[in-house]
Structure formats: C-alpha cells, structure tokens
C-alpha atoms as a PDB file:
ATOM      1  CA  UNK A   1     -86.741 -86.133 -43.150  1.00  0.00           C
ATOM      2  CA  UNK A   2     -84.011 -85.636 -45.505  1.00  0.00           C
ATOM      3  CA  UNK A   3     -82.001 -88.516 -46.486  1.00  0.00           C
ATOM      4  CA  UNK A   4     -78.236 -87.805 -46.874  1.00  0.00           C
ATOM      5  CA  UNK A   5     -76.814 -89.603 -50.274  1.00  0.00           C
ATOM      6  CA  UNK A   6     -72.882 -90.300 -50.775  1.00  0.00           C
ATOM      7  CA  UNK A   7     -72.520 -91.942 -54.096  1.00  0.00           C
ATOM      8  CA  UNK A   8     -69.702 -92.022 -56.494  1.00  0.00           C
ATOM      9  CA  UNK A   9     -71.534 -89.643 -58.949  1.00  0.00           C
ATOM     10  CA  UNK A  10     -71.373 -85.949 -58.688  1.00  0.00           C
ATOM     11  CA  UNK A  11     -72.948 -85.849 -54.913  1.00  0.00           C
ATOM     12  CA  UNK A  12     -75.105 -82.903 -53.405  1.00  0.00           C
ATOM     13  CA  UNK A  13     -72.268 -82.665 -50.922  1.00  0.00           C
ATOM     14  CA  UNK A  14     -70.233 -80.904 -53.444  1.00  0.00           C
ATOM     15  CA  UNK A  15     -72.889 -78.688 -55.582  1.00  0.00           C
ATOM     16  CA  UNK A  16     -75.046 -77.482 -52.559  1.00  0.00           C
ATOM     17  CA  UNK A  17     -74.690 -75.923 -48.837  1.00  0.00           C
ATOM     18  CA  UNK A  18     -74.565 -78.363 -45.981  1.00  0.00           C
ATOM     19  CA  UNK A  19     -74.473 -77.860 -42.399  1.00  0.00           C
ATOM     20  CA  UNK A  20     -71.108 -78.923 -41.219  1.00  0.00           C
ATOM     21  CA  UNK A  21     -71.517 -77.987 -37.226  1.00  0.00           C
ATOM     22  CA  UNK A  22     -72.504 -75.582 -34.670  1.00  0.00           C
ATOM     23  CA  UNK A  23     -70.698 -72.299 -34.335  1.00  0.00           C
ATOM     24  CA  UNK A  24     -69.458 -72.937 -31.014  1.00  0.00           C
ATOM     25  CA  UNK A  25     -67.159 -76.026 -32.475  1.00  0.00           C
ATOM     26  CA  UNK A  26     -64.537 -73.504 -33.746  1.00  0.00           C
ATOM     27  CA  UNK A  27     -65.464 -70.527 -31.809  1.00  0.00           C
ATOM     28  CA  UNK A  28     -61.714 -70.541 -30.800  1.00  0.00           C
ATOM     29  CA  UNK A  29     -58.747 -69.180 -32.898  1.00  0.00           C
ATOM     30  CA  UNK A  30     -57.252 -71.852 -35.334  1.00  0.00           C
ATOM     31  CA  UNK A  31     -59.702 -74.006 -34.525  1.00  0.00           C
ATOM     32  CA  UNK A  32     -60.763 -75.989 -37.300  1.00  0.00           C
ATOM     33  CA  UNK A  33     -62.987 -79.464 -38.969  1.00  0.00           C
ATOM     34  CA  UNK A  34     -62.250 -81.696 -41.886  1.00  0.00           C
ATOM     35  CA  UNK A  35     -64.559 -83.744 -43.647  1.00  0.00           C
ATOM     36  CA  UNK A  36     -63.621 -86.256 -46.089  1.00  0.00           C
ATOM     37  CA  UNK A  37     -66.882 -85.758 -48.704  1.00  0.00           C
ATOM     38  CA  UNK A  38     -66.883 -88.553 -51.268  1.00  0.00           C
ATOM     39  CA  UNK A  39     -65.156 -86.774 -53.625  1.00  0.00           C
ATOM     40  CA  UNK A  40     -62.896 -84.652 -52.479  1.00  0.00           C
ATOM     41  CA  UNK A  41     -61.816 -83.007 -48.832  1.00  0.00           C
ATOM     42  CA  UNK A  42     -62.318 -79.922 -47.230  1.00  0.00           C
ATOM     43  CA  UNK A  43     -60.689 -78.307 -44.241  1.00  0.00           C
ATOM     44  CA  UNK A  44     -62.487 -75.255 -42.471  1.00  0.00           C
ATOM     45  CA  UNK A  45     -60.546 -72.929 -40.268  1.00  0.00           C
ATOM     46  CA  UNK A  46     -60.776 -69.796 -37.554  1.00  0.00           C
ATOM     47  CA  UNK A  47     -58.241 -67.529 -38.663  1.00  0.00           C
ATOM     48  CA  UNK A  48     -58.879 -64.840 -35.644  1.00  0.00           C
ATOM     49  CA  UNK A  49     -62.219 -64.718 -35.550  1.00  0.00           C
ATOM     50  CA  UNK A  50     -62.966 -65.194 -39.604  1.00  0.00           C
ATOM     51  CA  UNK A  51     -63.744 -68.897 -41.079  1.00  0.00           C
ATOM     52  CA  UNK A  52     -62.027 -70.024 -44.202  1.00  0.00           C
ATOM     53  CA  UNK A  53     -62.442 -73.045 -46.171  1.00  0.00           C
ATOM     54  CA  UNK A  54     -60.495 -74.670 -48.286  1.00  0.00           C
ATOM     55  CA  UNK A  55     -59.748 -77.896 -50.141  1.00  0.00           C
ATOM     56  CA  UNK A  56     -57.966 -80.467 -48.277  1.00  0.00           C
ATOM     57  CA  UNK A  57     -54.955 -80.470 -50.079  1.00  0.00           C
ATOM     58  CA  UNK A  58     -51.437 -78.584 -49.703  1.00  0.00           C
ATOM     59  CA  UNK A  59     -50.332 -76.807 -52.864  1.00  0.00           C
ATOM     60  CA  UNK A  60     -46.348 -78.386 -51.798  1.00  0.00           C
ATOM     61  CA  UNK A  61     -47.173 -82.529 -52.692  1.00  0.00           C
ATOM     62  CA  UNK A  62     -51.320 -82.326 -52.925  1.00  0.00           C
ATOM     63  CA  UNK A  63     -51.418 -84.685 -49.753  1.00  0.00           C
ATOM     64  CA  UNK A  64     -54.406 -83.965 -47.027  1.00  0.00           C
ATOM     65  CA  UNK A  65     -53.269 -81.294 -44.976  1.00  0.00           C
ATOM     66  CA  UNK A  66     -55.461 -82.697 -41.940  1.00  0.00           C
ATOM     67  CA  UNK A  67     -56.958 -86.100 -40.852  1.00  0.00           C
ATOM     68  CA  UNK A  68     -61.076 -85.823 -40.781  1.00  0.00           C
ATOM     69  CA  UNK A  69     -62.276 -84.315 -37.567  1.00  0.00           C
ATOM     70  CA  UNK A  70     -62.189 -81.603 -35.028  1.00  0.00           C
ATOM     71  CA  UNK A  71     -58.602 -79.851 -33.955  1.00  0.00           C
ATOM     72  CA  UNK A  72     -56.720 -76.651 -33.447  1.00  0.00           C
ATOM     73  CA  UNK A  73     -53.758 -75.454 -34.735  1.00  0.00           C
ATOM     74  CA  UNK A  74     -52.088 -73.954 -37.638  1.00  0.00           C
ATOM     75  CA  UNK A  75     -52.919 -74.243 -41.210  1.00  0.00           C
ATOM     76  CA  UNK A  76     -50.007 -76.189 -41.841  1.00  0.00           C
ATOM     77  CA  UNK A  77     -48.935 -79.337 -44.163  1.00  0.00           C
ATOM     78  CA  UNK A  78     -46.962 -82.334 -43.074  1.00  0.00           C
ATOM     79  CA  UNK A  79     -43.794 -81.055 -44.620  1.00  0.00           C
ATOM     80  CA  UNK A  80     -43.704 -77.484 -42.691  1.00  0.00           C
ATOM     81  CA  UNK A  81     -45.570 -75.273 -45.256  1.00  0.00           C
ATOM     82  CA  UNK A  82     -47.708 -72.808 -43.110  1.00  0.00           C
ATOM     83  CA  UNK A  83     -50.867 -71.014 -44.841  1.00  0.00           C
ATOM     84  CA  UNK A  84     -52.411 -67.951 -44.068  1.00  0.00           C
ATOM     85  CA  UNK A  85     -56.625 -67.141 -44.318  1.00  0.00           C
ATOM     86  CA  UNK A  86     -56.282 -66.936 -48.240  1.00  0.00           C
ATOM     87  CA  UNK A  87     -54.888 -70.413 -48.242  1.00  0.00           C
ATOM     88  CA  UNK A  88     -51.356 -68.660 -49.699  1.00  0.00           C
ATOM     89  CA  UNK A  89     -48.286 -70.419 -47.950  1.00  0.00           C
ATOM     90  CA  UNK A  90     -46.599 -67.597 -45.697  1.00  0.00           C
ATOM     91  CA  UNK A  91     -43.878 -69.923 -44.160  1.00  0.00           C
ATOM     92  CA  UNK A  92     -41.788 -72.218 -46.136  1.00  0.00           C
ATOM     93  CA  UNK A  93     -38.973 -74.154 -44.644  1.00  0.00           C
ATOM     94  CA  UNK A  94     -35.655 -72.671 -44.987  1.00  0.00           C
ATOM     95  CA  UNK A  95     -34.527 -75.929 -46.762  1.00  0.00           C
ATOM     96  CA  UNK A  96     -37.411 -76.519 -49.610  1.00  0.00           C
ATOM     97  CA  UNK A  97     -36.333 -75.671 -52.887  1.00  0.00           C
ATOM     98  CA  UNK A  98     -39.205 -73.436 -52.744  1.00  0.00           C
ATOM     99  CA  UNK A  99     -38.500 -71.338 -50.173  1.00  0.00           C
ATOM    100  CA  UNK A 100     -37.678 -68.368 -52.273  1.00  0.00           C
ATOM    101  CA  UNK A 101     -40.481 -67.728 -54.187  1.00  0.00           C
ATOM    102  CA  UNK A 102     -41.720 -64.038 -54.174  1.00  0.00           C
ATOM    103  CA  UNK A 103     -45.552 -63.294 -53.028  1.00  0.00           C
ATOM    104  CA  UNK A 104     -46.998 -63.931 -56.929  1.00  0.00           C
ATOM    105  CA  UNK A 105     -45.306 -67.035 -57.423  1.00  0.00           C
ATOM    106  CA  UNK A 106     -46.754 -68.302 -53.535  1.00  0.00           C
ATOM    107  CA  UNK A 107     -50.008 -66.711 -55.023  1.00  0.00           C
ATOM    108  CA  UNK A 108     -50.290 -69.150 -57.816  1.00  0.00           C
ATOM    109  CA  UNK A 109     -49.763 -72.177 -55.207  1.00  0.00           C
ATOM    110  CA  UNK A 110     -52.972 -70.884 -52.952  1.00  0.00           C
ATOM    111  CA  UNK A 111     -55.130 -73.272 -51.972  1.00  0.00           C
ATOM    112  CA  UNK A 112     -58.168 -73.635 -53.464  1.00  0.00           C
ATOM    113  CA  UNK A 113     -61.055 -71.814 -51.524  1.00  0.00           C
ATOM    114  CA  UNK A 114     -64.228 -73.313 -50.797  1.00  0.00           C
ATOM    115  CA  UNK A 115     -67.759 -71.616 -49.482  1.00  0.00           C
ATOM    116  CA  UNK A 116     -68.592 -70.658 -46.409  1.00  0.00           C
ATOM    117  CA  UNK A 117     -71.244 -69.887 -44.444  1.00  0.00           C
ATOM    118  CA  UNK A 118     -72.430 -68.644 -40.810  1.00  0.00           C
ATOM    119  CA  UNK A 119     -75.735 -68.506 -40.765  1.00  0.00           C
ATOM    120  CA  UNK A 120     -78.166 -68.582 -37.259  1.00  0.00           C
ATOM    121  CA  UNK A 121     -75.400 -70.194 -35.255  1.00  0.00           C
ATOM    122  CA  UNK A 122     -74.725 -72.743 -37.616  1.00  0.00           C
ATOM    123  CA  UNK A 123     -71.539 -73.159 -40.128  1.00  0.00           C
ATOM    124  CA  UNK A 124     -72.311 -74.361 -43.406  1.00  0.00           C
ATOM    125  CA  UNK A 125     -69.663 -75.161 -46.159  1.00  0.00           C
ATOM    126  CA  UNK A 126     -70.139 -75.556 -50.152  1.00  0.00           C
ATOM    127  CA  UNK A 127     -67.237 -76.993 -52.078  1.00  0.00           C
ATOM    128  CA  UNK A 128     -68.527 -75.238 -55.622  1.00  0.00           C
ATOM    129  CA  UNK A 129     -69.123 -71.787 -53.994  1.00  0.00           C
ATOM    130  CA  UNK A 130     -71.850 -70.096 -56.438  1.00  0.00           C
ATOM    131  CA  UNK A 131     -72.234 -66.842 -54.699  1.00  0.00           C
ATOM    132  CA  UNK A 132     -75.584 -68.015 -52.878  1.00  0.00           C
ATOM    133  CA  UNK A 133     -76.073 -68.458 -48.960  1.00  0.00           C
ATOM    134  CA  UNK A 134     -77.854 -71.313 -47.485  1.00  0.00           C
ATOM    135  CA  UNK A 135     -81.187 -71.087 -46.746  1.00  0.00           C
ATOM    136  CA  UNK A 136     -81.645 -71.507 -42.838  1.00  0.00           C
ATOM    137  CA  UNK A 137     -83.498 -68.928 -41.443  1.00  0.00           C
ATOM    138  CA  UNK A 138     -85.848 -71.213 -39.989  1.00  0.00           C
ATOM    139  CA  UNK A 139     -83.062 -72.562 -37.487  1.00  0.00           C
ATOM    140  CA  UNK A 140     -83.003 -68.818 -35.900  1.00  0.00           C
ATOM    141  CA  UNK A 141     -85.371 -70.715 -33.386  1.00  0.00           C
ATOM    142  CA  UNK A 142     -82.754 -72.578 -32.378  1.00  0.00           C
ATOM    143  CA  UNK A 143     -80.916 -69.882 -30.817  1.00  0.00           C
ATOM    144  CA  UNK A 144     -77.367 -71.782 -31.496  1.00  0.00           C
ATOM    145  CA  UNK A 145     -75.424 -68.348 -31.786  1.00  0.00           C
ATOM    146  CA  UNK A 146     -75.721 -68.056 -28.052  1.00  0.00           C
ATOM    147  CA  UNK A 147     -75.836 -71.887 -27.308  1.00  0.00           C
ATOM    148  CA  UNK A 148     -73.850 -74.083 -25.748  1.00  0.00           C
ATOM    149  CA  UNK A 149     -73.267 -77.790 -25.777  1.00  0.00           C
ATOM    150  CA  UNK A 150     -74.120 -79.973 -22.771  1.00  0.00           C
ATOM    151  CA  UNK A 151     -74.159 -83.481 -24.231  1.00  0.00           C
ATOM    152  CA  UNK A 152     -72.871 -85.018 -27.964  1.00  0.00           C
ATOM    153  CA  UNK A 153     -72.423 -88.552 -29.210  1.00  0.00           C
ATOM    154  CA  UNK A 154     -70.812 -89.329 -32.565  1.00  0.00           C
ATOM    155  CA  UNK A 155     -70.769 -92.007 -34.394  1.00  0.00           C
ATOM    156  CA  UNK A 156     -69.845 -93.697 -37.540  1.00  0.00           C
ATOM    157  CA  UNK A 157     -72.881 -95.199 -39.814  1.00  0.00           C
ATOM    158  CA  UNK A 158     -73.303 -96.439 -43.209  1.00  0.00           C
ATOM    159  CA  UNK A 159     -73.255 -93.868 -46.012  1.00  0.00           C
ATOM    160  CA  UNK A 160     -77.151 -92.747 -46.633  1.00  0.00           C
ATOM    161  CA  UNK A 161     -78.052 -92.541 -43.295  1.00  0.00           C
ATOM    162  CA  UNK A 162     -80.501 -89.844 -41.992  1.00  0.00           C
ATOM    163  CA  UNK A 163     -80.279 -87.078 -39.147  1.00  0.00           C
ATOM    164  CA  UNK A 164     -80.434 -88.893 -35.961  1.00  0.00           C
ATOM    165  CA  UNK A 165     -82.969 -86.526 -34.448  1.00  0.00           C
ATOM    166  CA  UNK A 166     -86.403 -85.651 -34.812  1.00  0.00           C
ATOM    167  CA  UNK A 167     -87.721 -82.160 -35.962  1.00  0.00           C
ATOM    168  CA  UNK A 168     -87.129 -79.532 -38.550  1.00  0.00           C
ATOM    169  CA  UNK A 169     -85.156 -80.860 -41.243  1.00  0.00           C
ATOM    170  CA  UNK A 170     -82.589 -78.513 -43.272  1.00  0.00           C
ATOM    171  CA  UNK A 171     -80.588 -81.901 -45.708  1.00  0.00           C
ATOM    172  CA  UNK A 172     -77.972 -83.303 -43.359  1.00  0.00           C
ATOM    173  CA  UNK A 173     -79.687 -81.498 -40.081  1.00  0.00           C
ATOM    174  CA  UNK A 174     -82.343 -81.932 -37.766  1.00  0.00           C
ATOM    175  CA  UNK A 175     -82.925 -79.868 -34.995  1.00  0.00           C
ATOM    176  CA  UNK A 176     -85.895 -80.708 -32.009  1.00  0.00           C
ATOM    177  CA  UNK A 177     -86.431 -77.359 -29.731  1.00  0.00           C
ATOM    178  CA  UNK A 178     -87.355 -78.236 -26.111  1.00  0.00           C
ATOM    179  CA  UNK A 179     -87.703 -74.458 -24.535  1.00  0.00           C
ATOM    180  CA  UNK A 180     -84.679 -73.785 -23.789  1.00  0.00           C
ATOM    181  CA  UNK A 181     -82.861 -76.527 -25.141  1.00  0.00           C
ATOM    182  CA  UNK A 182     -82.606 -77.821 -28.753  1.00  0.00           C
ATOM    183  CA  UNK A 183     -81.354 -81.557 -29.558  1.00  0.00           C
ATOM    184  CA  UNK A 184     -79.838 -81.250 -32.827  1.00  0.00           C
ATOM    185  CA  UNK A 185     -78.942 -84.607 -35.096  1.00  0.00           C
ATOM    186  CA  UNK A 186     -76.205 -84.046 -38.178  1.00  0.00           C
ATOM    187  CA  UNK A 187     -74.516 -86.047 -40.741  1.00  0.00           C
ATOM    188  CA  UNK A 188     -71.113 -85.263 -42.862  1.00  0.00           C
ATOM    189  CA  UNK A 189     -69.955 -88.117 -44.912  1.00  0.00           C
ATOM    190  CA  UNK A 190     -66.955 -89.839 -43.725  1.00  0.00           C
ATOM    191  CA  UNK A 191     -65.423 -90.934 -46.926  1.00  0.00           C
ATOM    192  CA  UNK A 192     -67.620 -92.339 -49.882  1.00  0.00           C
ATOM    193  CA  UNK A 193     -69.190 -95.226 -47.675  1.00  0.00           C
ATOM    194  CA  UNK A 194     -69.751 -94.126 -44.901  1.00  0.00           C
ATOM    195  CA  UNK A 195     -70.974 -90.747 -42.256  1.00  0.00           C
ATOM    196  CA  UNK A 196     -70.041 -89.686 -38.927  1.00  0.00           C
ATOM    197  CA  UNK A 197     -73.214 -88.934 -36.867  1.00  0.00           C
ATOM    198  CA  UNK A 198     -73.961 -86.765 -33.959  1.00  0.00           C
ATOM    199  CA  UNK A 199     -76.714 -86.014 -31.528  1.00  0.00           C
ATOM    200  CA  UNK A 200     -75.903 -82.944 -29.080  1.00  0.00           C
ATOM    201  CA  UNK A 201     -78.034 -81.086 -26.715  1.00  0.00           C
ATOM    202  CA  UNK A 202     -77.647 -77.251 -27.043  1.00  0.00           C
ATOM    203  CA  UNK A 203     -78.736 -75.223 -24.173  1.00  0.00           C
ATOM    204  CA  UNK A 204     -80.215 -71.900 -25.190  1.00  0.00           C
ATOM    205  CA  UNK A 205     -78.598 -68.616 -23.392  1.00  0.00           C
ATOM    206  CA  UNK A 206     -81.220 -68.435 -20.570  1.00  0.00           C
ATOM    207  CA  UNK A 207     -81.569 -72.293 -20.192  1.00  0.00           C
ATOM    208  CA  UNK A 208     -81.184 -73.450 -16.445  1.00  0.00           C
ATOM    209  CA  UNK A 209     -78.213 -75.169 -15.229  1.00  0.00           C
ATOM    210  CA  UNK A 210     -80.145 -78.755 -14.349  1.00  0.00           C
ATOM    211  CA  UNK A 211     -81.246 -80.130 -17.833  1.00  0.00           C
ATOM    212  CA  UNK A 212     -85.278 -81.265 -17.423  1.00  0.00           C
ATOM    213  CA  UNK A 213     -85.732 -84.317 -16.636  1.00  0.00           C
ATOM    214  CA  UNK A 214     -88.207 -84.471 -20.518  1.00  0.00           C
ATOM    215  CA  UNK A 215     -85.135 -82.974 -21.859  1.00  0.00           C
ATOM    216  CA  UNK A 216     -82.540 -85.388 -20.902  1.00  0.00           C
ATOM    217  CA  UNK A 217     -84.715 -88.795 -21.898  1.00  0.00           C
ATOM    218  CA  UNK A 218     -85.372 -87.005 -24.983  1.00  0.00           C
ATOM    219  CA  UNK A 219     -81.580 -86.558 -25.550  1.00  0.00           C
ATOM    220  CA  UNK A 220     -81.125 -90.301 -24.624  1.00  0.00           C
ATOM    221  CA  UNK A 221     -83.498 -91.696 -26.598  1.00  0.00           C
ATOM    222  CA  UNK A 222     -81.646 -90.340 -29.961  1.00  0.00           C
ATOM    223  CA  UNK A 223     -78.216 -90.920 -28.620  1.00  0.00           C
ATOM    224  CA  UNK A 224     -79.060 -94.004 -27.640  1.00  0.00           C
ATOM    225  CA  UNK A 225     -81.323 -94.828 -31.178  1.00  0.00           C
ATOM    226  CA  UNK A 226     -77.896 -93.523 -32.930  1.00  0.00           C
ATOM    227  CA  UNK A 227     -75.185 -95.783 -30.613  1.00  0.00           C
ATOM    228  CA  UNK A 228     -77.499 -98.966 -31.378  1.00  0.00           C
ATOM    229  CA  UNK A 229     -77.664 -98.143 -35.223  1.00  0.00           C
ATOM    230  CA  UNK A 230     -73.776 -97.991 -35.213  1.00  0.00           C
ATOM    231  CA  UNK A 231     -73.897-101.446 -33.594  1.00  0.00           C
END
C-alpha cells in the first residue's frame, strides 16, 4: 500500500495526479472541493457539467476563495468577484476600483488553472498540469461512473497516513470490490500536517437495495479501524 507523504519539500501532491474523490461528489452544477495541499490550495468546480480546477486564490487580494471541503455555489471570492470556468472574473462589484476593466485586462487577472482529470468514475487533480492523464484504468472494475454512495466516514489523521482500506492501491486510493459493491479508502492532505480520511461504500449500478450482511462488516471494520486511528 502506498503511503501518502506531506512534507515541506516539493511534495508528490503538487508534481503528480492524485485522486481527489468520486465523480458522484460534484455530479451537481457548481458543485465543488478544496483541498489545502501542503503547499499551496486548490479549488475544483462543476461549471454545467465540465470540471475546472484552479488555484485557491482570487486574483482581487490572493486570499482563499473557499474553506477546505465539499460545497456548492458560485466561483466567487469573499469580496464579490464572481469567476467563470476559465477562472476570468465575469462580475465585479459596481463599487471596486476595478470594475471597469475591459475583457484583456480581466484576462490577465485569471486564475491560475490546475489539471484535471475524470478518469473511470474517479476525479483526479494535478497542480503542475504536464499534459499527461493519470493512470487508472485498473479502477474501471470499480464501476464508480455508475455508483453511488451508501455509507462514508471522514476523518482527520496525522500527515503520512495510508488509505484506510484494503485492496488495489492507486497513491492516495484504495479500493476493495465486493460484487457489487466496492469500499473505497482515500487521503488528501489537510494542510502540511495533517489528511482528511474517508472510507465509503459504493454500490455498483445493479447492486441490491439491502447491503450483504459480508459487505456491511467489511465496511465497518475500516470505518471503524479509521474512527479509532483518529482517536
């Protein structure tokens, strides 16, 4: 299994792909996640129907547009500036001093983009976007692009922790198939010292309504592994 490293150097969080969470988790319009990596953080975003990423940062006072975690709204900074899916700022406040600027000067203030990825049901995010895709074909077994979540438990856990679930391993994932459920484990940092953890059980598009009674204590043994780790 994988171990997932936050350090203070230059961290894999920023140079490779990493899974960041199940398609499902911002299947809806302006739906969105922000994850604070140890360097820097990123904000990811449903703009009807296509993901964005971006640096969590607004081009009006560089202050985090978003607090880490899930939400839904607009892409929109504490002080009214509203950004559209290239990250440049479509609606400035009548009163800001910047309010006039003409589409190439807004252009220049664009926030900067970030990779991103939907591969097999999964969303996967890159801060120094090289062109590539993640490598996750193996997690096409998993079925997640028709899945949906019955049970999840997050957590908060000392940076370096691994997956909290058994099975294939792609870095900060895990995923255990079960017929037609999978129990998936993944880790995003949470800051430089520390991650946010979660166990979910996905249930497959034909998977029966009663979860197997294998399926469940399987589910509860890693949610209940990851709730004792967190103390």
């Amino acid at each position: 299994m994988t171990t997932a490293t936050t350090s203070s150097q230059s961290s894999p969080w920023r140079t490779r792909w990493f899974f960041v969470c199940p398609v499902d988790r911002l299947a809806e319009d302006d739906c969105h996640v922000t994850v604070d990596l140890p360097e820097r953080s990123i904000t990811l975003q449903n703009d009807r129907g296509t993901l964005t990423g971006f640096e969590n940062a607004c081009a009006h006072r560089s202050l985090p547009l978003r607090p880490a975690g899930f939400g839904r709204g607009l892409l929109r900074c504490q002080h009214g500036w509203t950004y559209n899916a290239d990250g440049i700022p479509v609606g400035i406040p009548d009163d800001d001093e910047q309010a006039d600027l003409d589409l190439a000067g807004r252009e220049r203030l664009a926030l900067r983009q970030i990779g991103v990825a939907v591969m097999e049901g999964g969303i996967f995010a890159r801060v120094e976007d090289d062109g590539s895709l993640p490598d996750a074909a193996w997690l096409a077994d998993a079925e997640l692009a028709g899945a949906a979540q019955r049970l999840a438990i997050d957590r908060l856990l000392r940076a370096g922790a691994a997956p909290p679930a058994e099975g294939s391993t792609l870095g900060n994932l895990s995923v255990d198939l079960m017929g037609d459920f999978a129990l998936l484990g993944w880790v995003v940092p949470q800051g430089a010292d520390a991650i946010r953890a979660t166990v979910a059980l996905y249930a497959l598009a034909e998977a029966p309504d009663e979860i197997p009674i294998e399926t469940q204590a399987r589910y509860d043994k890693a949610a209940q592994g990851l709730a004792r780790a967190a103390g």
